[in-house]
Protein backbone atom coordinates (compact mmCIF):
# COMPACT_ATOMS: atom_id res chain seq x y z
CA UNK A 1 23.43 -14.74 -10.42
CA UNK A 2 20.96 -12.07 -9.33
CA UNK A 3 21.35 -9.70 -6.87
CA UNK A 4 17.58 -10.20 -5.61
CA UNK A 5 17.47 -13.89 -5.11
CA UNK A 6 20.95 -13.69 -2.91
CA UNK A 7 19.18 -10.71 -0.28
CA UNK A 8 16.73 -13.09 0.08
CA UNK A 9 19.13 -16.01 1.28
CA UNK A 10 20.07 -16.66 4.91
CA UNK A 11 23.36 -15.64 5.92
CA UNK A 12 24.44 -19.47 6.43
CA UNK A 13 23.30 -19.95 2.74
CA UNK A 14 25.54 -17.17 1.75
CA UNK A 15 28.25 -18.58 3.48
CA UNK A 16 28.16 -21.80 2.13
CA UNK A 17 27.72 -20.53 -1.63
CA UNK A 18 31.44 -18.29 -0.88
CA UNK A 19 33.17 -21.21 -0.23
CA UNK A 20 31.74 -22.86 -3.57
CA UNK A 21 33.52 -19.66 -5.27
CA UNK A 22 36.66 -19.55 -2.32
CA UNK A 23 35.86 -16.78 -0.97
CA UNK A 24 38.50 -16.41 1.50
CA UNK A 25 37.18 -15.11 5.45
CA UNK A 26 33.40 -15.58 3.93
CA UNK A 27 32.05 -16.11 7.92
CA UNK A 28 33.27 -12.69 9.53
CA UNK A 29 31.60 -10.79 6.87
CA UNK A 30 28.60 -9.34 7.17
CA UNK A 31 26.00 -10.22 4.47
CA UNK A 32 26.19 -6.75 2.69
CA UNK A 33 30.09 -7.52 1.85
CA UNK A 34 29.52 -11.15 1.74
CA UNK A 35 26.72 -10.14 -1.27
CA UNK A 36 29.24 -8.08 -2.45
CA UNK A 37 32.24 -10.19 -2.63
CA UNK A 38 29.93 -13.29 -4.34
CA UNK A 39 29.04 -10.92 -7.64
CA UNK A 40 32.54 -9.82 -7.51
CA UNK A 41 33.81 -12.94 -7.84
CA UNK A 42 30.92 -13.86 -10.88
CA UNK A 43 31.67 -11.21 -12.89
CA UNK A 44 35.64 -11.62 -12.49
CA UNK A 45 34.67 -14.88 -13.69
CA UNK A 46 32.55 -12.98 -16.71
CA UNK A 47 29.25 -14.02 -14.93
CA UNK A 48 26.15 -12.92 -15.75
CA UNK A 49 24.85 -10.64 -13.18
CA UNK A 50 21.20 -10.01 -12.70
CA UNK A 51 19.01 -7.17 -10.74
CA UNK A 52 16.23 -5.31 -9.92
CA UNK A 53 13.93 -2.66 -8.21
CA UNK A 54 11.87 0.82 -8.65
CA UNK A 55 13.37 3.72 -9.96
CA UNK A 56 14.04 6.85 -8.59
CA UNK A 57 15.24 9.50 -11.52
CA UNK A 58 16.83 12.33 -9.41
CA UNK A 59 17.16 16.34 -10.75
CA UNK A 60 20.48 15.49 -12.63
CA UNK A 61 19.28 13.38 -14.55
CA UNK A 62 20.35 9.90 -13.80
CA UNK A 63 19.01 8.03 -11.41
CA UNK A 64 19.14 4.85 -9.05
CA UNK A 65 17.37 1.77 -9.20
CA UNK A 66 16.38 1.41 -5.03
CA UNK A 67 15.42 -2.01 -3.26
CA UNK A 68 12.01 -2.62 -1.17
CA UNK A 69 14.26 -3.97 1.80
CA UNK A 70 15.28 -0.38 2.14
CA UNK A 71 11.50 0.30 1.82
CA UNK A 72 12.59 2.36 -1.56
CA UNK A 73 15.36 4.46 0.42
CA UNK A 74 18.93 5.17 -0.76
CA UNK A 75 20.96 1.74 0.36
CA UNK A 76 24.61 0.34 -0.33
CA UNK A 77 23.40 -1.61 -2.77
CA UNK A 78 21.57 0.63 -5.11
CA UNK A 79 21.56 -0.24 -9.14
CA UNK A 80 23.06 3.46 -10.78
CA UNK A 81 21.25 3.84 -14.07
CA UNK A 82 22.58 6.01 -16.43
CA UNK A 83 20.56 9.37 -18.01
CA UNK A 84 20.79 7.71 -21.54
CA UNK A 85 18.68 4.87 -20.44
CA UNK A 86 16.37 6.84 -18.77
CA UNK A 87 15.61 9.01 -21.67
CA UNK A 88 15.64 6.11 -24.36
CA UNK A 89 13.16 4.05 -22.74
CA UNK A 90 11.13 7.06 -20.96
CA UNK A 91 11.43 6.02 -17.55
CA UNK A 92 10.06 7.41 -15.00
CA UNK A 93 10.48 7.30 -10.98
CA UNK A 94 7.93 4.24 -9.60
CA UNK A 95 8.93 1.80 -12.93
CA UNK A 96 9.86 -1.55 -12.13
CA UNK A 97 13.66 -1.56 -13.82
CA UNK A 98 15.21 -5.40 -14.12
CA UNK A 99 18.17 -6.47 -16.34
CA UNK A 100 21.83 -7.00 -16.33
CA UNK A 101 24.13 -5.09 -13.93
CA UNK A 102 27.98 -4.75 -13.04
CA UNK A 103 29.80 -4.15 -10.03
CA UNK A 104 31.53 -1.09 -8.99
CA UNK A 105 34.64 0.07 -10.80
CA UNK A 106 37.68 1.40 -8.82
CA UNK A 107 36.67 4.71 -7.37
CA UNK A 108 33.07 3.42 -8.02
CA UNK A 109 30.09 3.14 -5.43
CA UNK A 110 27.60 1.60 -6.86
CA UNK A 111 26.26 -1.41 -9.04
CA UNK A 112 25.54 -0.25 -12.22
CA UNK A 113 22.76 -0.98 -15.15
CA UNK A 114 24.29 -2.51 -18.30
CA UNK A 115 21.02 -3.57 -20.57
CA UNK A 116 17.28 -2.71 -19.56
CA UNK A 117 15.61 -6.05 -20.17
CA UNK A 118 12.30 -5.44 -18.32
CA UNK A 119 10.27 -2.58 -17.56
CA UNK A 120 7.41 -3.31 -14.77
CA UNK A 121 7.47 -6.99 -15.96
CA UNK A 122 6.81 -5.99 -19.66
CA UNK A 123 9.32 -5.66 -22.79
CA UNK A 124 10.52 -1.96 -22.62
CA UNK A 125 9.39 -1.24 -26.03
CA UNK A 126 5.70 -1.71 -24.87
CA UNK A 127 6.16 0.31 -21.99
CA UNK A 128 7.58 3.36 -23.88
CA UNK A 129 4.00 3.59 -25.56
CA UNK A 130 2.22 3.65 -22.39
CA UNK A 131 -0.01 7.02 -21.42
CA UNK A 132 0.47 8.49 -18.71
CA UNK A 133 -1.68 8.21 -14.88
CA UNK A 134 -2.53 11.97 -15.41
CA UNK A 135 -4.26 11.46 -18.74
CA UNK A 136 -6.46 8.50 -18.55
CA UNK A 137 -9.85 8.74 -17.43
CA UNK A 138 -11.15 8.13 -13.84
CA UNK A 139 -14.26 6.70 -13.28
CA UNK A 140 -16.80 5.08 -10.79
CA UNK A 141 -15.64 1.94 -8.99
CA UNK A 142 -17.97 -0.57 -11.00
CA UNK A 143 -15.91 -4.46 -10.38
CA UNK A 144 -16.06 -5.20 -6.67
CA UNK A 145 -13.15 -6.46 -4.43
CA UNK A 146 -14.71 -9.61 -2.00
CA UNK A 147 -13.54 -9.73 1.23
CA UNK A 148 -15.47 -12.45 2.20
CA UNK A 149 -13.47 -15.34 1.92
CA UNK A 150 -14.71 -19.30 1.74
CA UNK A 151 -12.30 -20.58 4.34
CA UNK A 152 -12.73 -19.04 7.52
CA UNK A 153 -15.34 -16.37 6.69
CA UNK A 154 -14.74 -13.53 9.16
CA UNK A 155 -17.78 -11.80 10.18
CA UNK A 156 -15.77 -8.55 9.99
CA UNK A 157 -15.11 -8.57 6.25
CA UNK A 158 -19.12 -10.03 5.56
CA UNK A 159 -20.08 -7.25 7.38
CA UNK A 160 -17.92 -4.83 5.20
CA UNK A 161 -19.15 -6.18 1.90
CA UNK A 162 -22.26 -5.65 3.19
CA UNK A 163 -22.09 -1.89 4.33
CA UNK A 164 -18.78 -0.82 2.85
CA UNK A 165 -18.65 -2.38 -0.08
CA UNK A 166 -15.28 -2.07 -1.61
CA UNK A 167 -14.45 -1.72 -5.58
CA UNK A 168 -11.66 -1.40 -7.86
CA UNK A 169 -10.52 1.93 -7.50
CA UNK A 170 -12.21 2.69 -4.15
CA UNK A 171 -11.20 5.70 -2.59
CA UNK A 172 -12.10 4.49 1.02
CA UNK A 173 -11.00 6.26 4.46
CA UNK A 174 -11.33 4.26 7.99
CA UNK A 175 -12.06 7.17 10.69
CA UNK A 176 -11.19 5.55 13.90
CA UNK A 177 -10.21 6.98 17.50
CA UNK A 178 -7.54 5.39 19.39
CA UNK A 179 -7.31 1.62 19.81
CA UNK A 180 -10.87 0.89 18.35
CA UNK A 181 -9.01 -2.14 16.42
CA UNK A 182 -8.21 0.12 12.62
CA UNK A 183 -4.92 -1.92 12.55
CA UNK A 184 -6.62 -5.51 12.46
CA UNK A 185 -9.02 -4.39 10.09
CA UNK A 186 -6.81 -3.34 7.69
CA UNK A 187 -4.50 -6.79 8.51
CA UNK A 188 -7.97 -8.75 7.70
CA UNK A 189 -8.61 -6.50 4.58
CA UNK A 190 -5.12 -7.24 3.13
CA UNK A 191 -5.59 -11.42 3.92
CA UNK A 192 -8.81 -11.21 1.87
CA UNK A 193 -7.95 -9.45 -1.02
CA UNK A 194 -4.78 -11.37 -1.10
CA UNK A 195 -6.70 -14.31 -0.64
CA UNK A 196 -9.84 -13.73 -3.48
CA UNK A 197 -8.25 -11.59 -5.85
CA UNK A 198 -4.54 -13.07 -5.95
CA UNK A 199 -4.65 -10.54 -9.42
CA UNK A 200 -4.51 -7.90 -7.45
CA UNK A 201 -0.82 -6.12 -6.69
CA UNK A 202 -1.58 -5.05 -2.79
CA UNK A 203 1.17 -2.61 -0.88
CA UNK A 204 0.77 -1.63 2.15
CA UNK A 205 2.29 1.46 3.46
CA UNK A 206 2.64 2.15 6.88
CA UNK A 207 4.09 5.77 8.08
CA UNK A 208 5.00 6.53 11.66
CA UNK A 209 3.94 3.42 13.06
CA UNK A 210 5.45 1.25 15.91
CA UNK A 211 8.49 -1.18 15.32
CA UNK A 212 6.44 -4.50 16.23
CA UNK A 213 3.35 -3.44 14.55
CA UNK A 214 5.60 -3.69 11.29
CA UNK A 215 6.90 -6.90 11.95
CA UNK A 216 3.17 -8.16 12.62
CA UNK A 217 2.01 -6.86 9.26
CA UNK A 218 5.24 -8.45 7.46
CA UNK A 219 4.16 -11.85 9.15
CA UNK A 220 0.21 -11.75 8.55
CA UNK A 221 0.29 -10.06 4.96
CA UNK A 222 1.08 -12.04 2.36
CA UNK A 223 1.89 -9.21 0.09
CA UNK A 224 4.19 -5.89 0.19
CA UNK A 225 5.00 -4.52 3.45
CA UNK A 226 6.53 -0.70 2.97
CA UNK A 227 6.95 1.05 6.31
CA UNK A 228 8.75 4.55 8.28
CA UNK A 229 8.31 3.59 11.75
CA UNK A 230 7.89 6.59 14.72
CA UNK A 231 11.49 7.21 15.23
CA UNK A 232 12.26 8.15 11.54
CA UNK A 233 12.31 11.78 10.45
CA UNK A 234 9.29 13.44 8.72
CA UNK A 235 11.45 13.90 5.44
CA UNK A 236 11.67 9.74 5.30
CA UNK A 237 8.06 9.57 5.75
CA UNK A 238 7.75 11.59 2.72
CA UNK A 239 9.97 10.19 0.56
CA UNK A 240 8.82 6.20 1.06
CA UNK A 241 5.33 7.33 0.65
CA UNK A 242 6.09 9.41 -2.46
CA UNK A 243 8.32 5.96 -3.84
CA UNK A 244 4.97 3.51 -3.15
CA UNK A 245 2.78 6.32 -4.74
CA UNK A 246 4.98 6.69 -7.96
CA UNK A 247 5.19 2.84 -8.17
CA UNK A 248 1.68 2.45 -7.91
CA UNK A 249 0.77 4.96 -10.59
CA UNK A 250 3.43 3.25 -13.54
CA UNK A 251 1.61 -0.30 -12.12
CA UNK A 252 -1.77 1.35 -12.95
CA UNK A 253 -0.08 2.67 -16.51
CA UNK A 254 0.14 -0.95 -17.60
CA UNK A 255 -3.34 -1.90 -16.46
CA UNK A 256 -2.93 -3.69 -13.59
CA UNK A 257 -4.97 -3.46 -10.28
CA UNK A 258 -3.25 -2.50 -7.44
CA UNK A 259 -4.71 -1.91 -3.61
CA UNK A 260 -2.45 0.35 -1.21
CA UNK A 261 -3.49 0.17 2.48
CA UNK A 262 -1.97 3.67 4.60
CA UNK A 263 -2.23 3.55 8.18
CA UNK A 264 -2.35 6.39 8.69
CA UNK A 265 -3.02 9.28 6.61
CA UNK A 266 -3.06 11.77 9.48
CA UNK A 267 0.51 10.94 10.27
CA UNK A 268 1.81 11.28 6.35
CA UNK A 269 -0.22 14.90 6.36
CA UNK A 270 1.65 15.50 9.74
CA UNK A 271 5.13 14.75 8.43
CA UNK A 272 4.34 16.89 5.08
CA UNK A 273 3.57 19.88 7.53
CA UNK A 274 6.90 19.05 9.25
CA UNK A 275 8.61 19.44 5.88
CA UNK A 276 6.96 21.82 3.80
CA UNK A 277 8.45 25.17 3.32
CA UNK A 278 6.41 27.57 5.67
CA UNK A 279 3.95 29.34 3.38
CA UNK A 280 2.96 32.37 6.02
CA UNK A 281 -0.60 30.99 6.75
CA UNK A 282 -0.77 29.15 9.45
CA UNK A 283 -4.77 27.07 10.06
CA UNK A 284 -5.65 25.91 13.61
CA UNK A 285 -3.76 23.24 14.88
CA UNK A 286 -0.53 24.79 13.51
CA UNK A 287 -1.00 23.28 9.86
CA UNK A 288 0.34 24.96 7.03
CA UNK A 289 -2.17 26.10 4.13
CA UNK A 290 0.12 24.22 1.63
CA UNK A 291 1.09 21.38 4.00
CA UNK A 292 -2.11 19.28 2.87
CA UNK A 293 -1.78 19.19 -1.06
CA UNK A 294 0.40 16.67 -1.41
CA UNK A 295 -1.18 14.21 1.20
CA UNK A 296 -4.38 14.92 -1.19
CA UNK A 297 -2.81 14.44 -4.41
CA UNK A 298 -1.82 11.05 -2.87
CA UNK A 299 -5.28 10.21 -1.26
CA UNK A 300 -6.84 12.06 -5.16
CA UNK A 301 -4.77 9.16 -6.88
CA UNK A 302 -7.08 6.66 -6.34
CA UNK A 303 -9.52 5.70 -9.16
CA UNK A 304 -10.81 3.38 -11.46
CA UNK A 305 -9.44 3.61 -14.75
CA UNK A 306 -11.74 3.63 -18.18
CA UNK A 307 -8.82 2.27 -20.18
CA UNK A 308 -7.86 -0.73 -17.83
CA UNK A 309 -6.46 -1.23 -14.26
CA UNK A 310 -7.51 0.70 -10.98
CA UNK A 311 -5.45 2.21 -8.37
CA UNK A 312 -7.52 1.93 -4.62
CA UNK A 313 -6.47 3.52 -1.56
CA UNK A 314 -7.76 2.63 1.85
CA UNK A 315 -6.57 5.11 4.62
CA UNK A 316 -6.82 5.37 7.78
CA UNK A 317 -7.78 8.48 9.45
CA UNK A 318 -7.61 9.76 13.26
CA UNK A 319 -9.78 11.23 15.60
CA UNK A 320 -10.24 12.35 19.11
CA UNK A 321 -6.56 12.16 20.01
CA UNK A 322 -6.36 15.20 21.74
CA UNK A 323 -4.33 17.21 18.83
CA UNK A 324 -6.53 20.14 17.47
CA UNK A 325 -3.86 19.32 14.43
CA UNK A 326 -5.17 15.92 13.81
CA UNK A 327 -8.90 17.43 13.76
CA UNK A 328 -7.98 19.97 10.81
CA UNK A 329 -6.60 16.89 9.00
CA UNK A 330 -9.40 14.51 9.21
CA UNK A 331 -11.60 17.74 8.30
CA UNK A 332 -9.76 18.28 5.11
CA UNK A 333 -10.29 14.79 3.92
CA UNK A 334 -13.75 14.39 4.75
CA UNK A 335 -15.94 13.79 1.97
CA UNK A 336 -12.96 13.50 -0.37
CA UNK A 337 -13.18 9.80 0.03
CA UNK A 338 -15.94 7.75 -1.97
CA UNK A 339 -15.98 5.31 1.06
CA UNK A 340 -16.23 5.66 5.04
CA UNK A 341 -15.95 2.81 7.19
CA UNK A 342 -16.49 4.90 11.26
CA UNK A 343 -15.40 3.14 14.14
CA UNK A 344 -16.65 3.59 17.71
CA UNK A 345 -14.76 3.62 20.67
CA UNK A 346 -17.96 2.64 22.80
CA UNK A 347 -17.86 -0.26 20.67
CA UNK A 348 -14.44 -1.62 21.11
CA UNK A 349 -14.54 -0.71 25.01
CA UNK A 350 -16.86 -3.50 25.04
CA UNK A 351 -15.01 -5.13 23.22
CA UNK A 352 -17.29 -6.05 19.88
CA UNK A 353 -15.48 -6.56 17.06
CA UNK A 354 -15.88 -5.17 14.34
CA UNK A 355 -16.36 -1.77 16.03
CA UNK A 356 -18.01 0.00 13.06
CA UNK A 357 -20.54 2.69 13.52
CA UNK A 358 -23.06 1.11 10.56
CA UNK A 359 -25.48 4.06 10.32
CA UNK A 360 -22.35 6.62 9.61
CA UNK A 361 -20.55 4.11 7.37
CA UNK A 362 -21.42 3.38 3.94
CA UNK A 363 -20.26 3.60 0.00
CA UNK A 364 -21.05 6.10 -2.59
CA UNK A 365 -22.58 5.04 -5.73
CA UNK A 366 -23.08 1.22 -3.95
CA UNK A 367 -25.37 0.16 -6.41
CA UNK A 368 -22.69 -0.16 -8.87
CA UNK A 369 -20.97 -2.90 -6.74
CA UNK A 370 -23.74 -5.19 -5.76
CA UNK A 371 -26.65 -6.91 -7.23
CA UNK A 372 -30.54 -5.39 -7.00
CA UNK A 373 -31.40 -7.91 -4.82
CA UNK A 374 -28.55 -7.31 -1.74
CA UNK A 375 -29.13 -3.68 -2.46
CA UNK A 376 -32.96 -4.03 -1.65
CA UNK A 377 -32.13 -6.80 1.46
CA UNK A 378 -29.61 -4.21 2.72
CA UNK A 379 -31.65 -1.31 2.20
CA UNK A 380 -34.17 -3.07 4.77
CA UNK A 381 -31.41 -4.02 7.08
CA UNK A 382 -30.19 -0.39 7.52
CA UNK A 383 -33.71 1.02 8.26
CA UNK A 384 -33.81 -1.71 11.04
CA UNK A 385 -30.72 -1.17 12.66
CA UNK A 386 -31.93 2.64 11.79
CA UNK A 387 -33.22 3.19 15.53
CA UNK A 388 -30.21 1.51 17.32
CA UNK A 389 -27.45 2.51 18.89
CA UNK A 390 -23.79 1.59 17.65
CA UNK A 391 -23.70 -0.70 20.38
CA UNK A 392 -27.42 -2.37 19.83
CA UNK A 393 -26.86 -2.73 16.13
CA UNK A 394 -23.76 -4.30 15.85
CA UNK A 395 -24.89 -6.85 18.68
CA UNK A 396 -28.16 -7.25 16.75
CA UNK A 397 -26.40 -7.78 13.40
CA UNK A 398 -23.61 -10.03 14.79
CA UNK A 399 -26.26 -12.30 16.46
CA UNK A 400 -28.08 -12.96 12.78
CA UNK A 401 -25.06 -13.45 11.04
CA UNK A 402 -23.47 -15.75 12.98
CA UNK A 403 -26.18 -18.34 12.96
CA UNK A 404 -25.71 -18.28 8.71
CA UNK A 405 -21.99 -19.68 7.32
CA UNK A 406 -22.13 -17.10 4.42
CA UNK A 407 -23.31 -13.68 3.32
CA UNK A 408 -25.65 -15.21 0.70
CA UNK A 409 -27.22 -17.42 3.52
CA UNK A 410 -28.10 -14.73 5.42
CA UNK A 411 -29.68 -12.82 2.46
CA UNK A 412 -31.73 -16.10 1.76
CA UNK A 413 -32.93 -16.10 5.55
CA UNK A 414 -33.69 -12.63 5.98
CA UNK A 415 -36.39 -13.39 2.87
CA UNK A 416 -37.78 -15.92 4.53
């Protein structure tokens, strides 16, 4: 039995499976104690019981093995792992922990890890020998991530692997003013990449966002959904954000590729200031000097990786809200990124979608991602839509493409 296929079962399911193992009152429980009571009764029945999650090792030592439905917070139903397993098979907080488990003892709270049969999907003898994030070498984005996709091209995502092209181990920040549509972009990034690159390990972490605006993402996304809506405290903001970043960095230890999607980074910086111990120097906007390392750090992570695997990051950043705070922020992190996609509130008053600035958004060292020949087509592009305004270039642009079914259509017509 494992403890992750029965959280994903409906509660009727659950029901039905506690009468298999008469399980007396099963329909007044609620599913926590229904859960409960099911690998209760398996392991009184010397049951196998299996589970899983990410680690969090905490300053004494042991640690606890936390669940994504929680979005990586402490829950009932945390896994207890024991500091002897942590320190024979090295873990660390972000690995992906799976094996056999027990329930609570009398005067017991939680589960507990009997035998460590996976680490992050590998044997955990080949993930003892694995070196560390810190110590490999960053480089360049050079293998590019297409978001154009062959069902349903969306002239959005041609137009942002023409402009913005995106690579493994982009370091990309969307600078956007209030309701100028950053939220759908990133929904129609995530479908793409999930869609073309189904190698690729996408979360996406949103921090002080709205309630609905989860549930959307949860719906549209196929892929991880991580999320500390508006009426959560700064510290929770903090600590799911720190969970996803830890998780992504033992991911990237093992070579794998993995694409996290932050809307927004102005709101993680602003919950860091809320819970940072004050330092005594205050910058405008009331943000502390130190209050901004650790949203860097997490922003610094991304990069593509010489030995194998990539971690990207694509954040969104705000502007013109009114808060002198939010200005310092987005200062701070300009330039840090080796991507920026701006959008224009002109644009999206009008109502043009995408409402990207073109001549202020582009990609460092683009030349690496595409081909001599787009770079040259593109090259010409931009110096035409050089004299336009946001408005009058993404018109222009959206006219031409739309009359071609595909990106490499339209750079066979603009030759001709």
């Amino acid at each position: 039995m494992n403890l992750k296929e029965l959280k994903e079962k409906k509660i009727n399911e659950l029901t039905a499976l506690a009468k298999k193992y008469n399980i007396e009152s099963a329909s007044s429980m609620r599913k926590q104690d229904l859960i409960f009571a099911l690998l209760q009764s398996q392991s009184d029945q010397n049951g196998l019981i299996y589970g899983e999650g990410v680690l969090e090792t905490l300053p004494d030592g042991f640690g606890f093995l936390r669940a994504p439905d929680y979005n990586y917070l402490p829950g009932p139903d945390d896994i207890y792992v024991s500091p002897s397993q942590i320190r024979r098979f090295n873990l660390r907080t972000g690995d992906i922990v799976s094996g056999q488990i027990r329930p609570p003892k009398e005067g017991e709270r939680y589960f507990a890890l009997l035998k460590v049969e996976k680490v992050n999907y590998e044997d955990p003898e080949v993930a003892r020998e694995k070196i560390l994030f810190d110590n490999l070498t960053p480089l360049y984005p050079q293998e590019r991530l297409t978001l154009e996709t062959k069902t349903k091209p969306d002239l959005s995502m041609r137009i942002m692997d023409f402009f913005t092209p995106i690579g493994k181990g982009q370091r990309g920040l969307i600078v956007s003013p209030p309701r100028a549509g950053k939220t759908m972009l990133l929904q129609k990034v995530a479908n793409a990449i999930t869609t073309n690159h189904p190698e690729v390990v996408l979360l996406v972490l949103l921090i002080d966002e709205r309630p609905e605006e989860v549930t959307d993402m949860q719906r549209s996304v196929n892929g991880e959904v991580i999320s500390s809506t508006f009426d959560e405290p700064a510290q929770r903001h903090v600590q799911v954000s720190e969970m996803v970043i830890e998780k992504a960095k033992r991911l990237v230890e093992h070579q794998k590729d993995v694409v996290i999607l932050l809307d927004s980074i102005t709101r993680l910086a602003r919950a860091y200031n809320a819970v940072v111990p004050p330092s005594g120097k205050v910058l405008s906007g009331g943000v502390d000097s130190n209050a901004l390392h650790k949203p860097k750090r997490f922003f610094g992570a991304a990069r593509n990786i010489e030995e194998g695997g990539s971690l990207t990051i694509i954040a969104t950043a705000l502007i013109d809200t009114g808060s002198r705070m939010d200005e310092v922020i987005f200062e701070e992190f300009k330039g840090t990124g080796n991507m920026e996609i701006v959008l224009d509130r002109k644009l999206s008053e009008r109502r043009i979608f995408p409402a990207i600035d073109l001549n202020k958004s582009g990609t460092r060292k683009e030349e690496l991602l595409l081909t001599k020949e787009a770079l040259n087509r593109i090259w010409v592009l931009r110096k035409v839509l050089q004299p336009l305004n946001p408005v009058e270039g993404m018109e222009f642009l959206l006219d031409k493409m739309q009359s071609t079914p595909s990106n490499k259509d339209f750079l066979q017509s603009m030759s001709k």
